[in-house]
N, C-alpha and C. Protein backbone atom coordinates (compact mmCIF):
# COMPACT_ATOMS: atom_id res chain seq x y z
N UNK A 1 77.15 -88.90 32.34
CA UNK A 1 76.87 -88.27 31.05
C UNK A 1 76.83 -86.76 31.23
N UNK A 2 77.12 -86.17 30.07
CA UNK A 2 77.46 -84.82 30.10
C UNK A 2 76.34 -84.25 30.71
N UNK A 3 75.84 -82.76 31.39
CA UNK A 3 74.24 -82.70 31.65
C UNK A 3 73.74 -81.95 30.54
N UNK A 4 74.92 -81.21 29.62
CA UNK A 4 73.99 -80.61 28.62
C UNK A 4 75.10 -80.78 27.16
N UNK A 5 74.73 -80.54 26.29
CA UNK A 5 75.59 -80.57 25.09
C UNK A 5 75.28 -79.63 23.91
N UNK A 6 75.77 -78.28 23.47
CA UNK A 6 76.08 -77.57 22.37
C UNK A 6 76.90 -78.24 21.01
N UNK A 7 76.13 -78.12 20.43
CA UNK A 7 76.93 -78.88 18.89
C UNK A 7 77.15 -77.56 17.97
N UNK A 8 77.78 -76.61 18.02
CA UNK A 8 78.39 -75.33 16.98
C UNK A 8 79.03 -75.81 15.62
N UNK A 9 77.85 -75.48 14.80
CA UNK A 9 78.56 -76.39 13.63
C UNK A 9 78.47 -74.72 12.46
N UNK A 10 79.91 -74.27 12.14
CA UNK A 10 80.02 -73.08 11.33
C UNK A 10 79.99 -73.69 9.77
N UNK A 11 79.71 -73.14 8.62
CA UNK A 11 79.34 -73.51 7.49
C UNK A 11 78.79 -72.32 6.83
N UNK A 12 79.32 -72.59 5.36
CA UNK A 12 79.25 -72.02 4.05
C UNK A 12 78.04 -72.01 3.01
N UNK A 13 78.14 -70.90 2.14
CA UNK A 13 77.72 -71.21 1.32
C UNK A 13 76.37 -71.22 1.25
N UNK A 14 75.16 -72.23 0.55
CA UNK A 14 74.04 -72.00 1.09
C UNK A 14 73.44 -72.84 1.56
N UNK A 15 74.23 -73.19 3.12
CA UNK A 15 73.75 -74.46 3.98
C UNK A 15 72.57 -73.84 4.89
N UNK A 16 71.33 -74.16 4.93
CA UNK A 16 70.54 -73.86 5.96
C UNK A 16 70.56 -74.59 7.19
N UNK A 17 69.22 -74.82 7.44
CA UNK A 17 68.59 -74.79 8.98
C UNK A 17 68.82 -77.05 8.74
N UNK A 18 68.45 -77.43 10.24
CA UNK A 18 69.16 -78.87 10.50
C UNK A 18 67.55 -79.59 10.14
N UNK A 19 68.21 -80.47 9.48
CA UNK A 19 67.00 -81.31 9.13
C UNK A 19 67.34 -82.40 10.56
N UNK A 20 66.45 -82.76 11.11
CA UNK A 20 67.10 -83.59 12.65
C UNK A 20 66.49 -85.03 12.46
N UNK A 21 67.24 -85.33 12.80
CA UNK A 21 66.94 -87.64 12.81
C UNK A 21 65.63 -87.36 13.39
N UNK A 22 65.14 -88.41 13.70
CA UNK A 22 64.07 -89.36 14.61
C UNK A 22 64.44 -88.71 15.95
N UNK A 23 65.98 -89.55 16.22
CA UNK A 23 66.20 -89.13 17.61
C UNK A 23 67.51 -88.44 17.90
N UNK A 24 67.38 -87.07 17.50
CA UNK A 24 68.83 -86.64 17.33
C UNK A 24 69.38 -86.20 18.87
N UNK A 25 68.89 -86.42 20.10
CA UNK A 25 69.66 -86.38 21.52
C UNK A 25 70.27 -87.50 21.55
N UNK A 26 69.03 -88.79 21.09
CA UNK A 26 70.49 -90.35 21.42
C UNK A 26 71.51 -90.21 20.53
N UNK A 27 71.38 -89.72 19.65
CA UNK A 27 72.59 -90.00 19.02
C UNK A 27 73.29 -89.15 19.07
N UNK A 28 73.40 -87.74 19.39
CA UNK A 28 74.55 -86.75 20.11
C UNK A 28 75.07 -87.36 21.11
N UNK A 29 74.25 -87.64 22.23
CA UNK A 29 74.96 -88.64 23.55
C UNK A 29 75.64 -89.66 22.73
N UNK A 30 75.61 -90.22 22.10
CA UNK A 30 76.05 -91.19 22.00
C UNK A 30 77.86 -91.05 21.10
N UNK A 31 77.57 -89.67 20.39
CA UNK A 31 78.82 -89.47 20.11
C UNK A 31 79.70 -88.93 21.33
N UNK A 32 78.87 -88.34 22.30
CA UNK A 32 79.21 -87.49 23.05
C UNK A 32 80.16 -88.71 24.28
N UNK A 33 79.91 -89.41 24.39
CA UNK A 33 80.49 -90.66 25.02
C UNK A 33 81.63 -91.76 24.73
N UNK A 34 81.94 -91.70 23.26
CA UNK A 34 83.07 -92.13 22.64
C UNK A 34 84.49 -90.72 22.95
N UNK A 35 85.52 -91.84 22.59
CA UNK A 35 86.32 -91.44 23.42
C UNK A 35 86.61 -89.98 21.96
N UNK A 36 87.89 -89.26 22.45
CA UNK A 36 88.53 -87.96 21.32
C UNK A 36 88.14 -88.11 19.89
N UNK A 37 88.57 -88.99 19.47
CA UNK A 37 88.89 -88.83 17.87
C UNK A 37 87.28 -90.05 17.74
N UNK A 38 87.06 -90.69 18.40
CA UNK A 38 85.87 -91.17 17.61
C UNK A 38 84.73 -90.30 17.72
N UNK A 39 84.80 -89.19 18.99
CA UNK A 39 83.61 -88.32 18.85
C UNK A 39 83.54 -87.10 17.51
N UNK A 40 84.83 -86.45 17.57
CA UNK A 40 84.97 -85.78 16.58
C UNK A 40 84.30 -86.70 15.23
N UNK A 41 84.44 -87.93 14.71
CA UNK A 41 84.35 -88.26 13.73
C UNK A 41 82.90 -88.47 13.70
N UNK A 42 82.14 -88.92 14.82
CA UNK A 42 81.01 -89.32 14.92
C UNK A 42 80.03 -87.68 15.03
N UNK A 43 80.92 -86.99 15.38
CA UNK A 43 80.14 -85.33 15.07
C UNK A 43 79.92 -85.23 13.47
N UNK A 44 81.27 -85.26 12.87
CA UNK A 44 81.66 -84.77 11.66
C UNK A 44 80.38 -85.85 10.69
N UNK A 45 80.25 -86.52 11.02
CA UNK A 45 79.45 -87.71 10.10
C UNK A 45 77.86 -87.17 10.81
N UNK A 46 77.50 -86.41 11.74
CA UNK A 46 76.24 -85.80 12.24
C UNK A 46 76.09 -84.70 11.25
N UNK A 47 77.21 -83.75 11.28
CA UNK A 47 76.78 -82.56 10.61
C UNK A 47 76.30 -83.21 9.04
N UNK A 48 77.11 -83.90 8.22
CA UNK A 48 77.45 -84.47 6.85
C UNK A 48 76.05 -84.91 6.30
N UNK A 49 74.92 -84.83 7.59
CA UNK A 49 73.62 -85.71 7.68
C UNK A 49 72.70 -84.75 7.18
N UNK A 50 73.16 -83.32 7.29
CA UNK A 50 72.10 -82.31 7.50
C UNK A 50 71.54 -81.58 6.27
N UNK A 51 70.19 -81.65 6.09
CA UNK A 51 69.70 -81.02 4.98
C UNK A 51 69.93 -79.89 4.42
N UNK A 52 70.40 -79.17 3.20
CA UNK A 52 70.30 -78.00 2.19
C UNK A 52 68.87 -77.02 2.69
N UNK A 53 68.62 -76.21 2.87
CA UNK A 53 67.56 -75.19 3.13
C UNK A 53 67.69 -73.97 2.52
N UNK A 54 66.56 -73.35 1.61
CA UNK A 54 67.24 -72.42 0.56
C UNK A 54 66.45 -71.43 1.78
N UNK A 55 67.27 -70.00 1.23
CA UNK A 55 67.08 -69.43 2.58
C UNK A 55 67.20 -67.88 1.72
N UNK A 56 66.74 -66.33 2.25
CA UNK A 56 66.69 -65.36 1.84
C UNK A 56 68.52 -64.52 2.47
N UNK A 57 69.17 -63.88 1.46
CA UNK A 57 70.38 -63.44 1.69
C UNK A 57 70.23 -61.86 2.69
N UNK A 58 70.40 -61.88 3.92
CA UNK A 58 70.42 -60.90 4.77
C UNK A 58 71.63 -59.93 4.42
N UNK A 59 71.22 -58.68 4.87
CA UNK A 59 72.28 -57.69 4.42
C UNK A 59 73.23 -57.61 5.88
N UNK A 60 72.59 -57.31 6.76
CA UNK A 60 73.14 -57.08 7.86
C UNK A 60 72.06 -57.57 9.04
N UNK A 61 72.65 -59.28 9.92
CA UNK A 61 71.68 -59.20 11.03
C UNK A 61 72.17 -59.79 12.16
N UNK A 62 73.43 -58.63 12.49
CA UNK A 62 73.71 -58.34 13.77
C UNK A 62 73.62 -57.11 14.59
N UNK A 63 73.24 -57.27 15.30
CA UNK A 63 72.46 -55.63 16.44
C UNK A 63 73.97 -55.08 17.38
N UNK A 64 74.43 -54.17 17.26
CA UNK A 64 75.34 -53.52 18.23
C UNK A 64 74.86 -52.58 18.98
N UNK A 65 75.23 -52.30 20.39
CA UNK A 65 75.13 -52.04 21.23
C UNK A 65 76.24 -51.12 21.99
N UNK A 66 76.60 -49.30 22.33
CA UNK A 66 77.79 -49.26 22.90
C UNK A 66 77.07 -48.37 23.65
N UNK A 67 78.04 -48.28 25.49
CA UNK A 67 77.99 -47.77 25.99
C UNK A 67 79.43 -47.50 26.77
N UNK A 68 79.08 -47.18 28.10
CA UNK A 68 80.26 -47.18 29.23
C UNK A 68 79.89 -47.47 30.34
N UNK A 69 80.94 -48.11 30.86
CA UNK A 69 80.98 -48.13 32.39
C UNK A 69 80.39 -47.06 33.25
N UNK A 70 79.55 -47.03 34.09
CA UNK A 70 79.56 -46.07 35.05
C UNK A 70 80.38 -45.81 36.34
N UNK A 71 81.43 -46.78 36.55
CA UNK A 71 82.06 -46.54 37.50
C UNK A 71 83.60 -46.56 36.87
N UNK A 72 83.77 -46.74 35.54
CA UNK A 72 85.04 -46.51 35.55
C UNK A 72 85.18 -45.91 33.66
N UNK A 73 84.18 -45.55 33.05
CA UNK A 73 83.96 -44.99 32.22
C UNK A 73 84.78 -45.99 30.56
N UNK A 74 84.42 -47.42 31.10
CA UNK A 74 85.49 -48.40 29.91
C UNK A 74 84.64 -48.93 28.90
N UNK A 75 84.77 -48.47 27.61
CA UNK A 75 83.96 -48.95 26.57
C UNK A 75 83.14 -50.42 27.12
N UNK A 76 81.74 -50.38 27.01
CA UNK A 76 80.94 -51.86 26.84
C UNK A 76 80.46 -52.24 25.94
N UNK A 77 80.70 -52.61 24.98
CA UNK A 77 80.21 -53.31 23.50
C UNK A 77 79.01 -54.59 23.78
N UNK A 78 78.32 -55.02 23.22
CA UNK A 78 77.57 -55.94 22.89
C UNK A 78 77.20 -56.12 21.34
N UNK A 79 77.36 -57.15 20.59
CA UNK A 79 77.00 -57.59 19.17
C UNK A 79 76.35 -58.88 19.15
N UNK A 80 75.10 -58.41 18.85
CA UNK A 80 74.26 -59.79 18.64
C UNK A 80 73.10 -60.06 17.78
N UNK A 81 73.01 -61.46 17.43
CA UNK A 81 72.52 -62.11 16.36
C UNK A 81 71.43 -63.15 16.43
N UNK A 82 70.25 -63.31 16.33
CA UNK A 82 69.46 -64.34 16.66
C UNK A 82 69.29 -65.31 15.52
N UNK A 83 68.98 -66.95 16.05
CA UNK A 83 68.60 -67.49 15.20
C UNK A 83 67.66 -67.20 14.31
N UNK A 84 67.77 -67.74 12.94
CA UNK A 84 66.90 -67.93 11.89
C UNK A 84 66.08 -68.78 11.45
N UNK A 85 66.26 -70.15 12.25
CA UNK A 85 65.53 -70.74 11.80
C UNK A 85 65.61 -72.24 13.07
N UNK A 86 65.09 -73.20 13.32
CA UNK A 86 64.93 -73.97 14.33
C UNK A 86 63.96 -74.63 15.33
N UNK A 87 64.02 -75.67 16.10
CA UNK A 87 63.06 -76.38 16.70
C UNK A 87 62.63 -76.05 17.33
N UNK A 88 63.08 -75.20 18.64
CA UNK A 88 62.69 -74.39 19.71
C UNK A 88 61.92 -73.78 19.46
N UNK A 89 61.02 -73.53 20.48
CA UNK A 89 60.00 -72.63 20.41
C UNK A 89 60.58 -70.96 20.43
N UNK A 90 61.14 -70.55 20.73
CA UNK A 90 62.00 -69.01 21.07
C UNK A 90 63.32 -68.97 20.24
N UNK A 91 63.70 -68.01 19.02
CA UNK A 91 64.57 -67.91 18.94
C UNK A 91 65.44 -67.96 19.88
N UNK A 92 67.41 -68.31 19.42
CA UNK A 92 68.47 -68.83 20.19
C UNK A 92 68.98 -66.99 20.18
N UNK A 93 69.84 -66.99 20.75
CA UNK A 93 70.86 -65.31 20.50
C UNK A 93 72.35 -65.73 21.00
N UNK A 94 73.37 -65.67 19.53
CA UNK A 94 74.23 -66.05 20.15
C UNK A 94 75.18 -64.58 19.83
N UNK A 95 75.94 -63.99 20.99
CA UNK A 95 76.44 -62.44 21.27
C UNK A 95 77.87 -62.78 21.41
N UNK A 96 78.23 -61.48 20.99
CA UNK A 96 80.14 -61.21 21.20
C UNK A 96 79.96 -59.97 22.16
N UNK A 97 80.58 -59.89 23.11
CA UNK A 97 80.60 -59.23 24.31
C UNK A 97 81.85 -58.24 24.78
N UNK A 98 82.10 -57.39 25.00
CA UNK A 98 83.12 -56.87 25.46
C UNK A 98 83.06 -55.42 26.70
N UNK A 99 83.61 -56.19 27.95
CA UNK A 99 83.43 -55.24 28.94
C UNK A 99 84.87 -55.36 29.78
N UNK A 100 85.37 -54.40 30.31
CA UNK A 100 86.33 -54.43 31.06
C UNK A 100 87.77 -54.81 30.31
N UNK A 101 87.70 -54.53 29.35
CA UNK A 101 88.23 -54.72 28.28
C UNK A 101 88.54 -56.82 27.70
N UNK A 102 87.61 -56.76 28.33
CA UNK A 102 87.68 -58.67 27.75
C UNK A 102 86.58 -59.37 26.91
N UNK A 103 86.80 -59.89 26.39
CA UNK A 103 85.49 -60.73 25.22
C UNK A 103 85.41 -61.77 25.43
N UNK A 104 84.01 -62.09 25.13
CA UNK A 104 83.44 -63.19 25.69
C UNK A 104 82.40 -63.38 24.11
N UNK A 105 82.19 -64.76 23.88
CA UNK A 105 81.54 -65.24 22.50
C UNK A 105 80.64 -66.47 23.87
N UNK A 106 79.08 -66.11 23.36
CA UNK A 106 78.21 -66.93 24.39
C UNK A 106 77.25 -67.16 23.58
N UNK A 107 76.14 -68.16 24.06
CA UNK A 107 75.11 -69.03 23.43
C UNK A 107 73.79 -68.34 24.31
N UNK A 108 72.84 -68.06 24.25
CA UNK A 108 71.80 -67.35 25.20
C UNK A 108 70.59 -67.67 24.47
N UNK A 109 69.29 -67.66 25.44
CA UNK A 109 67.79 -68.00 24.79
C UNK A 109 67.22 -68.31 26.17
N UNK A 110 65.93 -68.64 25.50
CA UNK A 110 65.31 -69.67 26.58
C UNK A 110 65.29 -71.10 26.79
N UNK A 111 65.38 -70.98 27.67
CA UNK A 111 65.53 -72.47 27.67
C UNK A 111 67.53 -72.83 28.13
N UNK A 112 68.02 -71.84 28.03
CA UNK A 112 69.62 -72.31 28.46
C UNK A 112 70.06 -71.28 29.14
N UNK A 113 70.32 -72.39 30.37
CA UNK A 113 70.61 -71.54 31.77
C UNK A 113 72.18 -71.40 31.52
N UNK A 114 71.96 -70.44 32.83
CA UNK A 114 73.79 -69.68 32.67
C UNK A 114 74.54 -70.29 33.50
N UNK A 115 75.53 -71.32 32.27
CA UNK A 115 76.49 -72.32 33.31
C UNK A 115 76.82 -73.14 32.43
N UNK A 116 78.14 -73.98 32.87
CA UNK A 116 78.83 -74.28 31.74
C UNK A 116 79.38 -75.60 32.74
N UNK A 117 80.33 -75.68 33.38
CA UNK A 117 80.44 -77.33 34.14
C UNK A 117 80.63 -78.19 32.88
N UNK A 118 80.19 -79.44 32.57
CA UNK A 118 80.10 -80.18 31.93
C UNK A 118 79.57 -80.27 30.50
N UNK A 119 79.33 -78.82 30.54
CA UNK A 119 78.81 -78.36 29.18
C UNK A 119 79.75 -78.60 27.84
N UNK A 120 79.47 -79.00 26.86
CA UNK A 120 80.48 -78.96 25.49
C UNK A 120 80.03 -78.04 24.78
N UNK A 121 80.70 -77.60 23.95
CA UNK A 121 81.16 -77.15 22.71
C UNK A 121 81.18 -76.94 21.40
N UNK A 122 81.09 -77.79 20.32
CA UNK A 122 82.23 -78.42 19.10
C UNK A 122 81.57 -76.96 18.22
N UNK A 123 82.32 -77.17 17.30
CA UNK A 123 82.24 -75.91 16.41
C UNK A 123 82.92 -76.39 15.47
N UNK A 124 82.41 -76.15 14.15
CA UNK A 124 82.90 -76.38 12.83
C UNK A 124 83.33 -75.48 11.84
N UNK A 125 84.29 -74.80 11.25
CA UNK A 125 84.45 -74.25 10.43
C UNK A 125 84.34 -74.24 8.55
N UNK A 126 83.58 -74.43 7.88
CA UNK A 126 83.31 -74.83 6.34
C UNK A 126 83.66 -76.27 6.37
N UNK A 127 84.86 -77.06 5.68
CA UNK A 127 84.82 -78.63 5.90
C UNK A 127 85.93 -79.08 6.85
N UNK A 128 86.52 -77.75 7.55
CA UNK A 128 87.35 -78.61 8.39
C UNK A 128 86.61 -79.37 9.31
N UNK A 129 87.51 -80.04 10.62
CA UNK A 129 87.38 -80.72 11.60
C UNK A 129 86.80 -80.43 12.25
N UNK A 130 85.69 -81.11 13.13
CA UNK A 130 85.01 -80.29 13.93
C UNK A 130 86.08 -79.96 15.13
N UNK A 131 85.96 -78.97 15.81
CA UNK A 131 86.61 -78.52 17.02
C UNK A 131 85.64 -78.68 18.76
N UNK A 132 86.11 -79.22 19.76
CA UNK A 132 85.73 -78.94 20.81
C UNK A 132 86.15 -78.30 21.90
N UNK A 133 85.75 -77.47 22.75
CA UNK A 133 85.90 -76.75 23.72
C UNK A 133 85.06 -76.88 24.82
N UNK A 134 85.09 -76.75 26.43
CA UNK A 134 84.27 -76.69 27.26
C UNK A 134 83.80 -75.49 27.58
N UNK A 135 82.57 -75.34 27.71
CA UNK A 135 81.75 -74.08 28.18
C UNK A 135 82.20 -73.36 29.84
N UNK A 136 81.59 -72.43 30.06
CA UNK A 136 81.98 -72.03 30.93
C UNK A 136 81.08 -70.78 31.63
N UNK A 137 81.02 -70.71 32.46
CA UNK A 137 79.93 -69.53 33.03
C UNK A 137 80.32 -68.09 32.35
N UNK A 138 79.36 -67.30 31.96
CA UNK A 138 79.72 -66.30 31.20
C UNK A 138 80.76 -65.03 32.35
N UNK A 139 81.63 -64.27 32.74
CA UNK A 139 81.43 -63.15 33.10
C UNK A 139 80.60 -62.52 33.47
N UNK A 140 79.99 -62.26 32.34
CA UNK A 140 78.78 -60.96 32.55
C UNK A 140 77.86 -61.52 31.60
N UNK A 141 76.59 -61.64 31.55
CA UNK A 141 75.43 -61.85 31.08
C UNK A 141 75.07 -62.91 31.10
N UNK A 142 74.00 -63.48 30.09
CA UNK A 142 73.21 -64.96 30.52
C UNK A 142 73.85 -65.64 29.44
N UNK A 143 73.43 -67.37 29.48
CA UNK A 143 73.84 -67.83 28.90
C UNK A 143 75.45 -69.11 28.77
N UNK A 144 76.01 -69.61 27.90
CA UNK A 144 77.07 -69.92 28.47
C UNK A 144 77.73 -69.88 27.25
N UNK A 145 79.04 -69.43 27.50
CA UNK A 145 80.16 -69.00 27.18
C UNK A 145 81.34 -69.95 26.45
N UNK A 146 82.09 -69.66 25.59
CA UNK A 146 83.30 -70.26 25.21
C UNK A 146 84.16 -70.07 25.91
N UNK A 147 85.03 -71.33 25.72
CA UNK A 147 86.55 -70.99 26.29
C UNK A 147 87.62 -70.78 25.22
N UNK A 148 88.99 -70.92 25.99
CA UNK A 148 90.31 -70.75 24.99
C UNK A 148 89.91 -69.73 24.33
N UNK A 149 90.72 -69.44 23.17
CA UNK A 149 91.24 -67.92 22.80
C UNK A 149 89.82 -67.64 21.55
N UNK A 150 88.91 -67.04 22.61
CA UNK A 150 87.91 -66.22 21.75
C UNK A 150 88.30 -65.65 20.74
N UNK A 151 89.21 -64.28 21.19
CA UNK A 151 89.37 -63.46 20.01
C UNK A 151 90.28 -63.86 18.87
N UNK A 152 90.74 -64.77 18.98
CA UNK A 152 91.32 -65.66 17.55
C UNK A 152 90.73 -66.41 16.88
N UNK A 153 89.51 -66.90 17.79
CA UNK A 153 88.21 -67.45 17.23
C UNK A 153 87.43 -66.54 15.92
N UNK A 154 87.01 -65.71 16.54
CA UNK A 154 86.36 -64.47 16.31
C UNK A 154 87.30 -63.82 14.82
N UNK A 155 88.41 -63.76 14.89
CA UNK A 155 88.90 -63.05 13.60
C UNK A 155 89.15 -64.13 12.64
N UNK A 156 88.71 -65.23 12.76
CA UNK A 156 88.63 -66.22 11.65
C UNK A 156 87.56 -66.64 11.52
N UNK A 157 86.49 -66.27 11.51
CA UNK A 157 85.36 -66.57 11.42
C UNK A 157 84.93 -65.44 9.69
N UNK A 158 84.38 -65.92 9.27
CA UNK A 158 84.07 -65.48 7.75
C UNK A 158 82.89 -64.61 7.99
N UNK A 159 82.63 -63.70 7.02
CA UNK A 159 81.77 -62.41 6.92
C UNK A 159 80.59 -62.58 6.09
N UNK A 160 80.45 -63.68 5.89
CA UNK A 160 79.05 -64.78 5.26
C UNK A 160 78.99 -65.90 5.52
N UNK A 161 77.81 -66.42 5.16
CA UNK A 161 77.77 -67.93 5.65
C UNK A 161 76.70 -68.15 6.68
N UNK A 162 76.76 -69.07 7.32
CA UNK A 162 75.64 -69.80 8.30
C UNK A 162 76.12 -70.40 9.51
N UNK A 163 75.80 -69.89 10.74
CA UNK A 163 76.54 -70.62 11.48
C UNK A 163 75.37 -71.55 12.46
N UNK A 164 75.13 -72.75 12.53
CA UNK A 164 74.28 -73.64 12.71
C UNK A 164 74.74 -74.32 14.59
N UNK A 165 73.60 -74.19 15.07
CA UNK A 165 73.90 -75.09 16.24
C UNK A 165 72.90 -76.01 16.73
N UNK A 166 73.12 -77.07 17.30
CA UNK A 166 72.17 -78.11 17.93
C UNK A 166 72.82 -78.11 19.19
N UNK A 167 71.12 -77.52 20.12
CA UNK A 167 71.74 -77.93 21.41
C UNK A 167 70.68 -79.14 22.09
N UNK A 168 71.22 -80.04 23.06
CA UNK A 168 70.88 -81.01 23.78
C UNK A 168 71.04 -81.18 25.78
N UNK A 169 70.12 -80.46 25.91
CA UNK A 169 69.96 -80.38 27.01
C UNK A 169 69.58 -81.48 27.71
N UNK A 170 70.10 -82.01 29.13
CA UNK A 170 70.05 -82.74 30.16
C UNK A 170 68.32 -83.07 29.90
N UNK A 171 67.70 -84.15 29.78
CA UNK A 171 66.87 -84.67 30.22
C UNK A 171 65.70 -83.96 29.14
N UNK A 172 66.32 -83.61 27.96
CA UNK A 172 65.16 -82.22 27.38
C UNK A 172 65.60 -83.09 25.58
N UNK A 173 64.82 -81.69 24.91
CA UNK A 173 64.57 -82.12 23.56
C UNK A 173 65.78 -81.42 22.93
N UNK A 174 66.52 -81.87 21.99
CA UNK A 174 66.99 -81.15 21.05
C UNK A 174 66.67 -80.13 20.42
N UNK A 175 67.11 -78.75 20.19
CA UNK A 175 67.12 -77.80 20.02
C UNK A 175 68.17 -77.49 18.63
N UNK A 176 67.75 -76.59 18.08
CA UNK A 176 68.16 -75.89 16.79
C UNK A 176 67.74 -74.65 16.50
N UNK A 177 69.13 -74.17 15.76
CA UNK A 177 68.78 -72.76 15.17
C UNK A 177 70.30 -72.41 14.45
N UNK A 178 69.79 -71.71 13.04
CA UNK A 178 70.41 -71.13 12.17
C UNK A 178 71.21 -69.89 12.41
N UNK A 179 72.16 -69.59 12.31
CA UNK A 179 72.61 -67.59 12.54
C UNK A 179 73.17 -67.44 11.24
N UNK A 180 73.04 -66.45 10.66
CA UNK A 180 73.54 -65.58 9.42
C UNK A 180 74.91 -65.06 10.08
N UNK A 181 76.14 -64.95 9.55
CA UNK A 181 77.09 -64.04 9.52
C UNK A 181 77.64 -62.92 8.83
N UNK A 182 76.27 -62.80 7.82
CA UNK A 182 75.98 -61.97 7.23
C UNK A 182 75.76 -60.24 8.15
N UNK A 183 76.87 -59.35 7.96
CA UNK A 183 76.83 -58.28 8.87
C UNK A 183 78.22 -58.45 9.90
N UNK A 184 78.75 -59.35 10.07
CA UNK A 184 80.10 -59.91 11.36
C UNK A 184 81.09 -58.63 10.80
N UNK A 185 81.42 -58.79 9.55
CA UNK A 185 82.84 -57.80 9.70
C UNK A 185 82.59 -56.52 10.38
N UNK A 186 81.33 -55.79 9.97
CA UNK A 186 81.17 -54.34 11.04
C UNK A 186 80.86 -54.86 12.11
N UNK A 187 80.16 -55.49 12.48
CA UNK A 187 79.98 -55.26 14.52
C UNK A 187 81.07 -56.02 14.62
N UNK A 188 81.99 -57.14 14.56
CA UNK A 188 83.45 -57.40 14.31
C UNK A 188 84.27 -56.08 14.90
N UNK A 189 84.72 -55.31 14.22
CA UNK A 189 84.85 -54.34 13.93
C UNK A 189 84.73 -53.40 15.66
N UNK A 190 83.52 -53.41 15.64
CA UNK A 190 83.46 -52.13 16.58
C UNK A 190 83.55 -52.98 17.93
N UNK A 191 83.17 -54.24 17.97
CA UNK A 191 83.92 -54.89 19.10
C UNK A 191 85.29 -55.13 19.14
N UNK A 192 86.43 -54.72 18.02
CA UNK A 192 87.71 -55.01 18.39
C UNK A 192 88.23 -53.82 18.80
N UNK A 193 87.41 -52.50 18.69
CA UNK A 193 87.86 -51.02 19.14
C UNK A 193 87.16 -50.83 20.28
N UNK A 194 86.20 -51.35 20.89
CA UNK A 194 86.00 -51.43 22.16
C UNK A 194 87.16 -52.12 23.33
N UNK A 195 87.49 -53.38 23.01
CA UNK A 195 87.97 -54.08 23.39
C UNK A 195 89.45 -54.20 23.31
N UNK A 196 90.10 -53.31 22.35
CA UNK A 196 91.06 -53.50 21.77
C UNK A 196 91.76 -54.52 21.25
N UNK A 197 91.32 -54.83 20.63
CA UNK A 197 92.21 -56.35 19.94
C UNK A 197 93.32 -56.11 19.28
N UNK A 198 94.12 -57.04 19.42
CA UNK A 198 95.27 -57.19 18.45
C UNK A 198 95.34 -57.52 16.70
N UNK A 199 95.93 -56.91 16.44
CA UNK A 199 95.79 -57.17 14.84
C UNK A 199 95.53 -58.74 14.63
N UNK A 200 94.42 -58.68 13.53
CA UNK A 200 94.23 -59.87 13.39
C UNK A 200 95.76 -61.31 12.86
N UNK A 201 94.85 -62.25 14.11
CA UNK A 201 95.77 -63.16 13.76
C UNK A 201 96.07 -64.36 13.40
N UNK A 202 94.29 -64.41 12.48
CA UNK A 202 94.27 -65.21 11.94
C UNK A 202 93.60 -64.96 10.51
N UNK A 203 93.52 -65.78 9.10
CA UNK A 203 93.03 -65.54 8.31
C UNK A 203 91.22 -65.90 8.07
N UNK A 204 90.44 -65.27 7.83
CA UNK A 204 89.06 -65.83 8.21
C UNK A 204 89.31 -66.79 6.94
N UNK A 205 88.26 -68.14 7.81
CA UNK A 205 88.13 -68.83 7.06
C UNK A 205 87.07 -69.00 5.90
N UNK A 206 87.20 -69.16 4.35
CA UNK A 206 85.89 -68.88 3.15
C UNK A 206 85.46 -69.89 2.94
């Protein structure tokens, strides 16, 4: 069995914070163990579960960060966002990163060590499909990291909304927390001029 599991579920509109089963780790494992297309479906029918939470409209609540290299003088960006709402005792912080000219989109808090191995993924965009990816040790900072093409990730991601995750750690309790994307297009923004990104190449999704 997997040793830990991230459930990234992105969403619209005015979806709040996760109302959670009885026992919402057995039953992540348990999707988490069916094979491709029955896990996706057995995700998609998890999120479909989750309670409405009326919630206050943030103007801007992502924190940027710029500096430089000291040994080679290369823009270092950091943009980050903490949960809003969730089971854990410690807000979650999930950051867009850019050093050495590369980006990195990671999951960070207490309680989640930096490492990825067997770690999942899934991520949802408004009502599409859920998506999965394997984690991966960050580069640079704590926490663990996405794979495949971040920054195409990243420019389709919408400039409101809620982006919701349940995580399920090895041998531990289920975990939750809310993020606003309320504020993404500016620190967006100053992480793709750090980093230099390519014109966007995808359409964000509403």
């Amino acid at each position: 069995m997997k040793r830990a599991a991230v459930l990234l579920l992105i969403v619209l509109g005015a979806t709040g914070g996760i109302a959670l089963a009885q026992d919402p780790m057995t039953q992540l494992r348990s999707c988490l163990q069916k094979d491709h297309a029955e896990r996706l479906a057995c995700l998609n029918k998890m999120t479909r579960t989750i309670a409405p939470q009326n919630r206050p409209t943030p103007e801007d609540d992502w924190i940027v960060s710029q500096t430089t290299s000291p040994i080679d003088y290369s823009p270092i960006a950091t943009a980050t966002t903490s949960s809003r709402t969730g089971t854990g005792e410690s807000a979650m912080q999930l950051s867009i990163r850019c050093r050495g000219g590369r980006t990195e989109l990671a999951l960070a808090g207490p309680g989640i060590s930096r490492g990825g191995g067997d770690d999942a993924i899934s991520y949802r965009v408004n009502d599409n499909p859920a998506v999965q990816v394997s984690a991966a040790v960050p580069a640079f900072g704590p926490g663990v990291a996405f794979t495949g093409d971040v920054v195409r990730l990243l420019q389709s991601l919408p400039g409101s909304g809620d982006l919701i995750v349940l995580l399920s750690p090895r041998g531990g309790a289920a975990r939750d927390g809310t993020f606003s994307l309320a504020g993404l297009d500016a620190a967006r923004a100053k992480i793709a001029a750090a980093c230099k990104w390519p014109r966007a190449i995808a359409t964000p999704n509403r």
